[in-house]
C-alpha atoms as a PDB file:
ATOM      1  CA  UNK A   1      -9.717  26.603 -45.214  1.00  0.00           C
ATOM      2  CA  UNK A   2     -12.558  24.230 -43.698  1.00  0.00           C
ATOM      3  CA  UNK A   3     -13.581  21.324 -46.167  1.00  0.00           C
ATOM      4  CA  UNK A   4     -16.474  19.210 -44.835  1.00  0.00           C
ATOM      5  CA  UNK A   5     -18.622  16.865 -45.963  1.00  0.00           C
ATOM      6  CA  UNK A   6     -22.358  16.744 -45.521  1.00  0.00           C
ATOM      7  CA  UNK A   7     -26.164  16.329 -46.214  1.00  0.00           C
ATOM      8  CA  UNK A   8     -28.885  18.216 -46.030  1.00  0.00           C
ATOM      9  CA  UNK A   9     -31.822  17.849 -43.646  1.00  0.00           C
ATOM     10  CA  UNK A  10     -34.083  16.247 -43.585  1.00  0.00           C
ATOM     11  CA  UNK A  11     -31.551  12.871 -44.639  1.00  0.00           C
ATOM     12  CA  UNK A  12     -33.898  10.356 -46.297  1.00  0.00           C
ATOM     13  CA  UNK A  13     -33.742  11.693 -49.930  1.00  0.00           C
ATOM     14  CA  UNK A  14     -30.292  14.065 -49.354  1.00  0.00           C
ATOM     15  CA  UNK A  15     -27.481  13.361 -51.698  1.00  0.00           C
ATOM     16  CA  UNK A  16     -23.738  13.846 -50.340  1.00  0.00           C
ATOM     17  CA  UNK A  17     -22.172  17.121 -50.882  1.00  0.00           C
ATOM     18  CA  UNK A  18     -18.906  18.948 -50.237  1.00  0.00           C
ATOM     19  CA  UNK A  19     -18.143  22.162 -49.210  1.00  0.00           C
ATOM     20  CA  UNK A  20     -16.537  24.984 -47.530  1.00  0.00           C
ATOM     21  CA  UNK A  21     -17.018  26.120 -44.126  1.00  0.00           C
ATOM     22  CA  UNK A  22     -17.652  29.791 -43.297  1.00  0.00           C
ATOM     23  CA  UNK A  23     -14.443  31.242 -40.955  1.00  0.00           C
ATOM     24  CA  UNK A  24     -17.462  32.299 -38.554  1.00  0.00           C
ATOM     25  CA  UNK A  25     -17.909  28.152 -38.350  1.00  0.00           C
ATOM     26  CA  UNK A  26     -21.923  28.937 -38.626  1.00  0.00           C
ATOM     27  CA  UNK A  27     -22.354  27.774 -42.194  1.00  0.00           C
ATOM     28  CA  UNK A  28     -20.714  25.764 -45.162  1.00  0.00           C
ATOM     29  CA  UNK A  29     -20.908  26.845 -48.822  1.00  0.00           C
ATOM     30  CA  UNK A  30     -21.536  23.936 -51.444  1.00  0.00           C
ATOM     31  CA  UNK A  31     -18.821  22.710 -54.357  1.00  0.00           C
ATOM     32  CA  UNK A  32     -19.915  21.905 -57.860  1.00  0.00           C
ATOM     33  CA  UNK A  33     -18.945  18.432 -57.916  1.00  0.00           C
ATOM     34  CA  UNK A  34     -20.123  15.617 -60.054  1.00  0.00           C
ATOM     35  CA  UNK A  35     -22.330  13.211 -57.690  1.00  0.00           C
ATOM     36  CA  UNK A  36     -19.640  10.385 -58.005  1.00  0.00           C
ATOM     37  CA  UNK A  37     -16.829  12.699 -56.330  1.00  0.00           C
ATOM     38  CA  UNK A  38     -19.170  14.084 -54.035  1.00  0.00           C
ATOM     39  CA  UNK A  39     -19.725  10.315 -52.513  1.00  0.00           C
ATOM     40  CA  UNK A  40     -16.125  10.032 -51.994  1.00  0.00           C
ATOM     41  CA  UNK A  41     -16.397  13.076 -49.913  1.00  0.00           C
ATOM     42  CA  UNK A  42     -13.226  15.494 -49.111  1.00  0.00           C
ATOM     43  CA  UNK A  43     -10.850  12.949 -50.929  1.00  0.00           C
ATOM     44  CA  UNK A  44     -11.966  13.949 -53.976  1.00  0.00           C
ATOM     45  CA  UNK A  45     -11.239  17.705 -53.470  1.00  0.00           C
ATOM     46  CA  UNK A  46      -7.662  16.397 -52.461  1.00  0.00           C
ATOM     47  CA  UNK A  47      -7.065  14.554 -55.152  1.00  0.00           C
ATOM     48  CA  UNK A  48      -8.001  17.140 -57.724  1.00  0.00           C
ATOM     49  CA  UNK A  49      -5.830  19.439 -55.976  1.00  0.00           C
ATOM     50  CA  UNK A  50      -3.076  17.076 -55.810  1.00  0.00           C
ATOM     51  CA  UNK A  51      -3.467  17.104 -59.970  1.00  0.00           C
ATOM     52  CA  UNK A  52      -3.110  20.858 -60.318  1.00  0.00           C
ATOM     53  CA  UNK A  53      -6.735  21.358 -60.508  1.00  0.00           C
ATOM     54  CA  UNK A  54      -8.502  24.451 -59.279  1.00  0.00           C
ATOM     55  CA  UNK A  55     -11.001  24.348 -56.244  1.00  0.00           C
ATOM     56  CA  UNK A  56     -14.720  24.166 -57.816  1.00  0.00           C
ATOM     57  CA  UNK A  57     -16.794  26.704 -58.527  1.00  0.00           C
ATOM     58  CA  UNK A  58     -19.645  27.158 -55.644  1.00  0.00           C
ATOM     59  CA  UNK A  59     -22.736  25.146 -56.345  1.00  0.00           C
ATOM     60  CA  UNK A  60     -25.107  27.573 -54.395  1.00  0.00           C
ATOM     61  CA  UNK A  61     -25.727  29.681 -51.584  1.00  0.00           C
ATOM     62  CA  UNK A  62     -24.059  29.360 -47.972  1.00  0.00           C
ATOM     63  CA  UNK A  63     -26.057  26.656 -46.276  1.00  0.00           C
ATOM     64  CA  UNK A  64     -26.524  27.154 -42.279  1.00  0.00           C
ATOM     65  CA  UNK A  65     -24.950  24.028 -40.157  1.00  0.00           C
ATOM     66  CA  UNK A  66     -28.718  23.750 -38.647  1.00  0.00           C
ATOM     67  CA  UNK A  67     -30.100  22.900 -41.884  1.00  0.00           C
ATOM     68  CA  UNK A  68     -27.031  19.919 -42.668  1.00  0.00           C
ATOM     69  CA  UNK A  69     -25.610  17.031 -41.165  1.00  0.00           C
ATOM     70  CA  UNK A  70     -21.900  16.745 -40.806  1.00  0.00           C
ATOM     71  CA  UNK A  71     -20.463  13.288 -42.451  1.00  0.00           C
ATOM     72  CA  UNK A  72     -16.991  11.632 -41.808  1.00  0.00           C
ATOM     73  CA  UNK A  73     -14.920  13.938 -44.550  1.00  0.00           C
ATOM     74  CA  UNK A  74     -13.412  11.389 -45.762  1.00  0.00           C
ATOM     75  CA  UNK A  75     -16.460   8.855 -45.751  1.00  0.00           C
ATOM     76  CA  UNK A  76     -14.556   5.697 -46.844  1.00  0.00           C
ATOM     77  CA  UNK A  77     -10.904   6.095 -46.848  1.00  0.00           C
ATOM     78  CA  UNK A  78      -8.977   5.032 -50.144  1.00  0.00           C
ATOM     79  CA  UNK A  79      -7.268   2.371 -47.697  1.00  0.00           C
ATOM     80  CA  UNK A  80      -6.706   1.394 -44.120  1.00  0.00           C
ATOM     81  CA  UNK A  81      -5.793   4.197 -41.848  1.00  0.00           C
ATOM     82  CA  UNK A  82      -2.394   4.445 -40.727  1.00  0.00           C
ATOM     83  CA  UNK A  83      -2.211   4.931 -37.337  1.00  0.00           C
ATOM     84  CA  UNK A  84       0.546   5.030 -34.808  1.00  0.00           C
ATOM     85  CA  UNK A  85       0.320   3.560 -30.929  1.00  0.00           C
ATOM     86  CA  UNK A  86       2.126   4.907 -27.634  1.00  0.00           C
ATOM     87  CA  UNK A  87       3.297   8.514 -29.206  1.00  0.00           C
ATOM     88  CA  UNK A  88       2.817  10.624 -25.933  1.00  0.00           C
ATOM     89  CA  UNK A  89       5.391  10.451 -23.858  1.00  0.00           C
ATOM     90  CA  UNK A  90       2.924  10.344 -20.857  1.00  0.00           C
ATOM     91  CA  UNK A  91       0.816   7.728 -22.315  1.00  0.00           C
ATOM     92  CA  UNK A  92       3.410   5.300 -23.016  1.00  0.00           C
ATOM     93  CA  UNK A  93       4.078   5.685 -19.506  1.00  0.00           C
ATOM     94  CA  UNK A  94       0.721   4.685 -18.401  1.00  0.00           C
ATOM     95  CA  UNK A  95       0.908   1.687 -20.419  1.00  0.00           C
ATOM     96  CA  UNK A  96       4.591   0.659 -19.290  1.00  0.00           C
ATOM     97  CA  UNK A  97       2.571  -1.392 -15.895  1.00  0.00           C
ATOM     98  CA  UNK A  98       0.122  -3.016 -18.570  1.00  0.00           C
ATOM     99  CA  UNK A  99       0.239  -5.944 -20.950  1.00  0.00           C
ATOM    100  CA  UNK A 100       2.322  -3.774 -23.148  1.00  0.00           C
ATOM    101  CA  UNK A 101       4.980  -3.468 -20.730  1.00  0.00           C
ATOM    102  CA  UNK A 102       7.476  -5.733 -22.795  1.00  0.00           C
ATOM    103  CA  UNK A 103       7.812  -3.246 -25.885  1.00  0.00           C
ATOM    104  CA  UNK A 104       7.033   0.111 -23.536  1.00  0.00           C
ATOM    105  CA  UNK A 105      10.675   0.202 -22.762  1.00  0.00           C
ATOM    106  CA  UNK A 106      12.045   0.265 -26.718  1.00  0.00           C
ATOM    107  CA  UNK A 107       8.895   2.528 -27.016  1.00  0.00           C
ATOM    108  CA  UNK A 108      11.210   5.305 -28.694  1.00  0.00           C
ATOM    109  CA  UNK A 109      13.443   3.370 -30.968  1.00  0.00           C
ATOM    110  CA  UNK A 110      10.673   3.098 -34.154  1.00  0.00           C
ATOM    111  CA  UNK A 111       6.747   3.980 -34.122  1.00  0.00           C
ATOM    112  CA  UNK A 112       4.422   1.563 -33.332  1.00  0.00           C
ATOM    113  CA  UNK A 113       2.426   1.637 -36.982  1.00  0.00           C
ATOM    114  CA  UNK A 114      -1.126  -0.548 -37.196  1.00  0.00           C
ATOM    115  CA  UNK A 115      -4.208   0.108 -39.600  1.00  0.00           C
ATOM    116  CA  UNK A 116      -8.011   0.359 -39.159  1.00  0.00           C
ATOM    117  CA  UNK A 117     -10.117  -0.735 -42.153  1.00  0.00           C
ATOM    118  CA  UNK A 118     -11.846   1.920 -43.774  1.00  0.00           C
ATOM    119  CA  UNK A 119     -15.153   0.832 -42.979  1.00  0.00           C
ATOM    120  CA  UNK A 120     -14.726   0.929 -39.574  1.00  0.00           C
ATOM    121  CA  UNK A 121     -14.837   5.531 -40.394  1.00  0.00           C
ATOM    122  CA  UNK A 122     -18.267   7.055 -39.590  1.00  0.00           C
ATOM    123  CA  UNK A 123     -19.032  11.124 -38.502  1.00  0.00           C
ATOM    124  CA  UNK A 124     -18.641  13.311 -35.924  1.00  0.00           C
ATOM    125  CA  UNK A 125     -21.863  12.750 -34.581  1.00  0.00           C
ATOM    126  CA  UNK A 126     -22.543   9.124 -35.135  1.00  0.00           C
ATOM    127  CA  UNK A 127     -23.351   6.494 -32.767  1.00  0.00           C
ATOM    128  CA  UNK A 128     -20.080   4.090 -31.680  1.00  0.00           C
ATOM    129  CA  UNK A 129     -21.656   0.528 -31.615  1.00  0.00           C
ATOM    130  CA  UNK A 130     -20.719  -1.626 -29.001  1.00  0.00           C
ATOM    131  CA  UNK A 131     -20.080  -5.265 -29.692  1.00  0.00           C
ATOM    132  CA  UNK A 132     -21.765  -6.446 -26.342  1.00  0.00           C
ATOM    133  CA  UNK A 133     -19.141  -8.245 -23.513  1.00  0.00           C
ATOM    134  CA  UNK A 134     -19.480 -11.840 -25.842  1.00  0.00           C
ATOM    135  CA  UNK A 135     -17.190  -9.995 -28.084  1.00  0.00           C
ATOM    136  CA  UNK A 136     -15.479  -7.329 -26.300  1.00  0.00           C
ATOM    137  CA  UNK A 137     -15.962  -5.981 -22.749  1.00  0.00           C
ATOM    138  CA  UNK A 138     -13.043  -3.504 -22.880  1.00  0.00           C
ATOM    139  CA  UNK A 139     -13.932  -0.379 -25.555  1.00  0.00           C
ATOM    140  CA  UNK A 140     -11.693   2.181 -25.034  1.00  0.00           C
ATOM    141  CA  UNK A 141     -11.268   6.163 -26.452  1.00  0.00           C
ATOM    142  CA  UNK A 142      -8.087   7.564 -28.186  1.00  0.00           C
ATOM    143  CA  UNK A 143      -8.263  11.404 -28.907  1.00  0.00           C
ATOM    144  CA  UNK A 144      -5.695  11.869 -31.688  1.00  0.00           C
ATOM    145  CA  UNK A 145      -4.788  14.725 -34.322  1.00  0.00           C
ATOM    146  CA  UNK A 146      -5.326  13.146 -37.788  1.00  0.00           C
ATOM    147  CA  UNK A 147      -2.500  14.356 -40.966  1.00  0.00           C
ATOM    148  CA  UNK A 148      -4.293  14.314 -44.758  1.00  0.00           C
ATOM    149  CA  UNK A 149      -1.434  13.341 -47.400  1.00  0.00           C
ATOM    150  CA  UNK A 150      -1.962  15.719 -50.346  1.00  0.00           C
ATOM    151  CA  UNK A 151       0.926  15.189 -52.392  1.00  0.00           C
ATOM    152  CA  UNK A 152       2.147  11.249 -52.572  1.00  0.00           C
ATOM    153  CA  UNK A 153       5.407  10.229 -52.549  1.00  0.00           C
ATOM    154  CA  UNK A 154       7.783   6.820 -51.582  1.00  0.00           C
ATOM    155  CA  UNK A 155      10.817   7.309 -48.938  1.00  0.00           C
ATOM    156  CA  UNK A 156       9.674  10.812 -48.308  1.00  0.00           C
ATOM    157  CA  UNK A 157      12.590  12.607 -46.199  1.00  0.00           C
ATOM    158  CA  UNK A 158      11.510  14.067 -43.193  1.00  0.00           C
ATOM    159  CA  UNK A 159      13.166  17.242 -44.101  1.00  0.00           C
ATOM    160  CA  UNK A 160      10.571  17.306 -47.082  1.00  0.00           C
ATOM    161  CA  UNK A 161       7.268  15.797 -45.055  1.00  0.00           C
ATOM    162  CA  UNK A 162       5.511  18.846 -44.167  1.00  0.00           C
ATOM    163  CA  UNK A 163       4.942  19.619 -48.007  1.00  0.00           C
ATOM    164  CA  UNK A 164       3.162  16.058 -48.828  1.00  0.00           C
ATOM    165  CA  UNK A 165       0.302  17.409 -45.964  1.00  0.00           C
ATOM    166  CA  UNK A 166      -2.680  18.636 -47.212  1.00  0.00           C
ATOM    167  CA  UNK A 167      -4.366  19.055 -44.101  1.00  0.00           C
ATOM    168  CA  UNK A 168      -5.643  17.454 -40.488  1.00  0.00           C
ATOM    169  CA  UNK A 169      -8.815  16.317 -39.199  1.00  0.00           C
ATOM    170  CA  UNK A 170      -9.521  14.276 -35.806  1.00  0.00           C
ATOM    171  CA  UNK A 171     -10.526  10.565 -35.251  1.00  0.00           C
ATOM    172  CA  UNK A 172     -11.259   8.689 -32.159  1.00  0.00           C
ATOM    173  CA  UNK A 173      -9.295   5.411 -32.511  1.00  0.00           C
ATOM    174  CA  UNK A 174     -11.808   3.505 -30.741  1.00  0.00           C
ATOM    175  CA  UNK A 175     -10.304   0.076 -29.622  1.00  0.00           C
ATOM    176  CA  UNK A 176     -11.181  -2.960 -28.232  1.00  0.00           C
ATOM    177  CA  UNK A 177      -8.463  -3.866 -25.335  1.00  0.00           C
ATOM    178  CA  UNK A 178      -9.276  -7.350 -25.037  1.00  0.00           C
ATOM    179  CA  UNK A 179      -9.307  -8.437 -28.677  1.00  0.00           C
ATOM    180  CA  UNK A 180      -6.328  -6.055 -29.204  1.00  0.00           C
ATOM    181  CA  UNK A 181      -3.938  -8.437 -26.185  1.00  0.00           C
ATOM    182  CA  UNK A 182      -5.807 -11.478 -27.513  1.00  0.00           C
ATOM    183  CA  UNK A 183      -4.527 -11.754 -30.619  1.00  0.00           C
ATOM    184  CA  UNK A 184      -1.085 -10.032 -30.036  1.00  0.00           C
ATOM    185  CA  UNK A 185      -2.024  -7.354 -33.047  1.00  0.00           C
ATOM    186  CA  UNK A 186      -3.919  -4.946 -32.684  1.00  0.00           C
ATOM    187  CA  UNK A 187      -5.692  -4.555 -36.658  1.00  0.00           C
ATOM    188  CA  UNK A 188      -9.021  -6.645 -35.172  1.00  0.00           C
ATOM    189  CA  UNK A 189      -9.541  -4.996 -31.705  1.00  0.00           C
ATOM    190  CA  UNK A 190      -8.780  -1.442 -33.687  1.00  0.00           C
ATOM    191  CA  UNK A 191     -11.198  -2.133 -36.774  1.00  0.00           C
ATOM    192  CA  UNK A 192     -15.292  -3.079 -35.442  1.00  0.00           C
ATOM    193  CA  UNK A 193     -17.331  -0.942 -37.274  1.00  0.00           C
ATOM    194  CA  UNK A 194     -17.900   2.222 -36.080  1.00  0.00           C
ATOM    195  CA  UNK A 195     -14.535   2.137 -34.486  1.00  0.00           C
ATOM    196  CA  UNK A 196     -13.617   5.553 -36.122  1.00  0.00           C
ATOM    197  CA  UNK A 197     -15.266   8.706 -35.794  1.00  0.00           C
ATOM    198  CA  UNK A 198     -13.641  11.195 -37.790  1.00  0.00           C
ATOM    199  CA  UNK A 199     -14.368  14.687 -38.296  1.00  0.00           C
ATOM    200  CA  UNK A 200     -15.509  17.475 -38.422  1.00  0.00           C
ATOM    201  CA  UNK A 201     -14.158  18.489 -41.528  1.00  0.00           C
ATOM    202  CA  UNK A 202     -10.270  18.726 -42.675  1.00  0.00           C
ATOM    203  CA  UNK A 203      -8.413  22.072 -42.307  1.00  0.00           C
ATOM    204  CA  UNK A 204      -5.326  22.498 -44.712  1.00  0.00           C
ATOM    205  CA  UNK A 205      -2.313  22.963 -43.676  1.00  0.00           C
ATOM    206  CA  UNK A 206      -2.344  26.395 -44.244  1.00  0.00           C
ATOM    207  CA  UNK A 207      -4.696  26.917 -41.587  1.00  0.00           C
ATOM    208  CA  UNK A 208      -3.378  25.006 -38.950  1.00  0.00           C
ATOM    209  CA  UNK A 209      -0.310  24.240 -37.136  1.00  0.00           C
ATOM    210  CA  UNK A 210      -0.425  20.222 -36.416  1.00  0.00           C
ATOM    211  CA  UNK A 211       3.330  20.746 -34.329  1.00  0.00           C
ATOM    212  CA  UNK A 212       1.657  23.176 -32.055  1.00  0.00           C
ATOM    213  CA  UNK A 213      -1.923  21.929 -31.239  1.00  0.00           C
ATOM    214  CA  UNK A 214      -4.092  20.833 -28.116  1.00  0.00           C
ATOM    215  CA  UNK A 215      -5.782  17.896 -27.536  1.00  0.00           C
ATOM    216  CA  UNK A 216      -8.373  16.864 -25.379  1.00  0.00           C
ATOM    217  CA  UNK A 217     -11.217  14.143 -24.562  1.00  0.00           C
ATOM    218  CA  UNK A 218     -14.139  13.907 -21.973  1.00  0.00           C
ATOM    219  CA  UNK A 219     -16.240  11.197 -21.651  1.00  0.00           C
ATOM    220  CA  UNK A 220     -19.914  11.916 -19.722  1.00  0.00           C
ATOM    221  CA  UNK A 221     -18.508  15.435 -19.452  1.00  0.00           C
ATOM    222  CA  UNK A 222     -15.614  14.115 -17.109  1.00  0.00           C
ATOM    223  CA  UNK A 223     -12.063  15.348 -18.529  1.00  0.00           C
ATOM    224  CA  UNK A 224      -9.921  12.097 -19.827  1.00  0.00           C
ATOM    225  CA  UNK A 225      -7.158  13.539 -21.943  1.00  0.00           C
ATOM    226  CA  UNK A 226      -5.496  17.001 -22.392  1.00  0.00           C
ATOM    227  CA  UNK A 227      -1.974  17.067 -23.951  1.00  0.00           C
ATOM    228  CA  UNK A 228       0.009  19.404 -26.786  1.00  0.00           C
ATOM    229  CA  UNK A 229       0.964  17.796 -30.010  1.00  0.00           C
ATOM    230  CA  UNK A 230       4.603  19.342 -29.534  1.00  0.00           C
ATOM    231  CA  UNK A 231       4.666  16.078 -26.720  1.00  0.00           C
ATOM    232  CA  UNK A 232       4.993  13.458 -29.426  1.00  0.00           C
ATOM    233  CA  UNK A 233       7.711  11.191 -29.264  1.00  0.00           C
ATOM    234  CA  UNK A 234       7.477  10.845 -32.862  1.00  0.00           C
ATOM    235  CA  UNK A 235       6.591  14.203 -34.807  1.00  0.00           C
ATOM    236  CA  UNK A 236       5.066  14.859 -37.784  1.00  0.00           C
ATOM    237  CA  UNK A 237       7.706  14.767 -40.198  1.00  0.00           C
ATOM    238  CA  UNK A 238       9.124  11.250 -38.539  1.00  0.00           C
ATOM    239  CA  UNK A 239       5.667   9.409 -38.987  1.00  0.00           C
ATOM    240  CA  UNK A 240       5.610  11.120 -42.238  1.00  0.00           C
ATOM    241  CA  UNK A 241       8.967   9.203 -43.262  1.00  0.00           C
ATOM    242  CA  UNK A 242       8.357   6.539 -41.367  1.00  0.00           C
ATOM    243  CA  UNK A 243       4.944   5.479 -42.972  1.00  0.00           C
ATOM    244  CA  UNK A 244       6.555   6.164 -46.494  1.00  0.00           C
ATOM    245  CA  UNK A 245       9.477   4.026 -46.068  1.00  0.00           C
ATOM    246  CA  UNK A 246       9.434   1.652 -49.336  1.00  0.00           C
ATOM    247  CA  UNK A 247       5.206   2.512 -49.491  1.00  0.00           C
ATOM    248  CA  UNK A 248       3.856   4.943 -51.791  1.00  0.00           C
ATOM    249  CA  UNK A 249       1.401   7.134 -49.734  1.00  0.00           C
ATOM    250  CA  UNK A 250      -1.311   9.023 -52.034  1.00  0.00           C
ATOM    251  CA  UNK A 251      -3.093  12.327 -51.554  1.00  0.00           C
ATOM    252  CA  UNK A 252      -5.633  11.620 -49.223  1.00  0.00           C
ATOM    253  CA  UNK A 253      -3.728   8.412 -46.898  1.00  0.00           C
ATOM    254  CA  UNK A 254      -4.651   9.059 -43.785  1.00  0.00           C
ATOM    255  CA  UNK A 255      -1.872   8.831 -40.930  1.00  0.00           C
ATOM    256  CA  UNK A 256      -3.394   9.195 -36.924  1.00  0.00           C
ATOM    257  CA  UNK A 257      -0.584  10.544 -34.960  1.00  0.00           C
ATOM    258  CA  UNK A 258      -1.399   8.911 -31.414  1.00  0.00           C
ATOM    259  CA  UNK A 259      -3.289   9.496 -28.384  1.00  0.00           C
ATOM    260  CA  UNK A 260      -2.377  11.345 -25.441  1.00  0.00           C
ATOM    261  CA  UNK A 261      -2.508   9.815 -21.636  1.00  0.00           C
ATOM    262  CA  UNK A 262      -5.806   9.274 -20.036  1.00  0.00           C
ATOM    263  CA  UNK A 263      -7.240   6.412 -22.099  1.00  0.00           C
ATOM    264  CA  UNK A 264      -9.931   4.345 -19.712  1.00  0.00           C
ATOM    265  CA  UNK A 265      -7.029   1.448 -19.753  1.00  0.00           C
ATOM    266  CA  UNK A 266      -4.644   3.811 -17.913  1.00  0.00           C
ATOM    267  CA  UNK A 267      -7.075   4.638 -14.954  1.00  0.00           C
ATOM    268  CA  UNK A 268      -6.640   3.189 -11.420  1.00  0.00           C
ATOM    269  CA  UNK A 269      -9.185   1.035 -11.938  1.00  0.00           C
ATOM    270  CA  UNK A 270      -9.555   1.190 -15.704  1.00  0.00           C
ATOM    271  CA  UNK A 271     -12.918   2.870 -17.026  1.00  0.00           C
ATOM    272  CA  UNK A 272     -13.912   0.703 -20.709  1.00  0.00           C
ATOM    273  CA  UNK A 273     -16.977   2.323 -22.392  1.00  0.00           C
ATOM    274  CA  UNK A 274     -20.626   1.202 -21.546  1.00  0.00           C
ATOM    275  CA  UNK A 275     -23.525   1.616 -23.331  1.00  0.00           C
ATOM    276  CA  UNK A 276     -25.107   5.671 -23.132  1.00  0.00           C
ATOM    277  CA  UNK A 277     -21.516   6.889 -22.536  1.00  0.00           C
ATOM    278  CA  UNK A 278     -20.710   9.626 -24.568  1.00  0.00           C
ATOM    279  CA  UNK A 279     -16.949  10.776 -25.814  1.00  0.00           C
ATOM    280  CA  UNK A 280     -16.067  14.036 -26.357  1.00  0.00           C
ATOM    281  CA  UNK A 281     -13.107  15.151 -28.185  1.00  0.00           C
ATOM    282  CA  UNK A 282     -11.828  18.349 -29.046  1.00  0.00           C
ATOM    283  CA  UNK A 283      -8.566  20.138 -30.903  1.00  0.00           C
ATOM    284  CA  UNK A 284      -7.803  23.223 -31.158  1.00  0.00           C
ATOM    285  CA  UNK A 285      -8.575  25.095 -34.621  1.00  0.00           C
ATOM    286  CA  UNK A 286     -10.082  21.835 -35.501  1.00  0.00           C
ATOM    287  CA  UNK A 287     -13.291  21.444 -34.102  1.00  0.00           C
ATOM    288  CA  UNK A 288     -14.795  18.599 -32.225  1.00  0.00           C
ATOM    289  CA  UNK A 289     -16.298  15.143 -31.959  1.00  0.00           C
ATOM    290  CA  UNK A 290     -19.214  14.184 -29.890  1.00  0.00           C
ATOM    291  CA  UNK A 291     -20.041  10.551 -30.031  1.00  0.00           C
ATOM    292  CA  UNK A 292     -22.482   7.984 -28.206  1.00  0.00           C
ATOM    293  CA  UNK A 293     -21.773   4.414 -27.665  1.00  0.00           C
ATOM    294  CA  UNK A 294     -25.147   2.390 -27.844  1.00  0.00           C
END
């Protein structure tokens, strides 16, 4: 099952509505959901399922995708997104001749966990805003496969992980290189708004296999980043564990699994993001991303 989150056209007087996406992809059927949980997007649907409660009734006929506009599905996060650096085996290796070649030999002794605020989340066909080289002159892409908590839990086992996932969506953890090395975190170059494209909907877990999944990125049309999610260092389960370990995750936490090799850092020169560029990402059974920077 597809659960997206969307308005109708035209935008100026559409309210926020949830729904379910068609298996032909060409149209998404509307939820009857009170206008407060329909603002909070897909998380809402989680979280009812999480409490035992059945899916909602349809509010109305299918609506086709020409006639809606696709929103983040999880428009503002209940918290900061989890999300987990160097988890490709090949892009840790393009990173071990960087700045980060200090901690890119220990690279597989614990994941590398950071956050992104939740503001920083917009859709899968928004604009990325550039900060302009005062602030940042180094804005880079990171495809990565996205895992929806449905079912919380504290010091979940790995053994157990794959049952606390609801589903999977994709983000672009957009990032700003030179405020990420300049403060020696990486929360403020991770976290400018618009620094998140998510999208385009969640599939549940039943749908999809997140193990056994491709990945990929263009930018201007030019291929960046292909890799299989079965290349993680750290799987599934691990970051699952990992992210849990004396925190209580709740349905609809948000944990990005990594980006594969290819990022515009890792290029001989290295290619940052400029104005009219536009980033392209793409997993299989998921859907894709298509994003400008202005």
């Amino acid at each position: 099952m597809r659960l997206a989150t969307f308005r109708c056209l035209p935008l100026a007087a559409a309210r926020r509505q949830v729904g379910v996406v068609s298996d032909d992809g060409l149209s998404v059927t509307p939820l009857a959901l009170p206008p407060a949980d329909a603002e909070r997007g897909v998380l809402a649907l989680v979280e009812a399922l999480a409490a035992g409660q059945p899916l909602p009734a349809a509010a109305g006929p299918a609506l086709p995708f020409s006639g809606v506009r696709l929103e983040a599905p999880l428009p503002r996060p209940r918290r900061n997104v989890f999300c987990v650096g160097r988890n490709y085996h090949a892009h840790a290796r393009e990173l071990s001749g960087s700045v980060f070649k200090a901690s890119a030999s220990d690279v597989k002794a614990w994941p590398i966990v950071f956050t992104k605020v939740p503001e920083c989340v917009v859709g899968p066909a928004d604009d990325i805003r550039l900060p302009g080289d005062a602030i940042s002159a180094q804005i880079d892409y990171e495809a990565e496969l996205c895992v929806v908590i449905g079912i919380g839990g504290r010091n979940i086992a790995a053994a157990d992980a794959m049952r606390h996932v609801f589903g999977y969506t994709i983000v672009n953890d957009v990032t700003a290189r030179d405020v990420q090395m300049r403060h020696q975190q990486w929360d403020l170059g991770k976290s400018f708004d618009t620094f998140c494209p998510m999208g385009p909907w969640v599939v549940t877990a039943d749908t999809l296999d997140g193990a056994a999944t491709r990945v990929q990125c263009w930018v201007n049309g030019t291929p960046r980043q292909d890799a299989r999610t079965e290349d993680l260092i750290f799987d599934i389960p691990t970051l699952i564990e990992t992210c849990s370990r004396g925190i209580t995750l709740h349905p609809g936490d948000l944990i990005a699994t990594g980006t594969p090799a290819g990022v515009g850092m890792g290029l001989d020169p290295p290619q940052f993001l400029r104005p009219g560029d536009v980033v392209r990402i793409a997993i299989d059974g998921l859907g894709t991303l298509e994003n400008r920077c202005v």
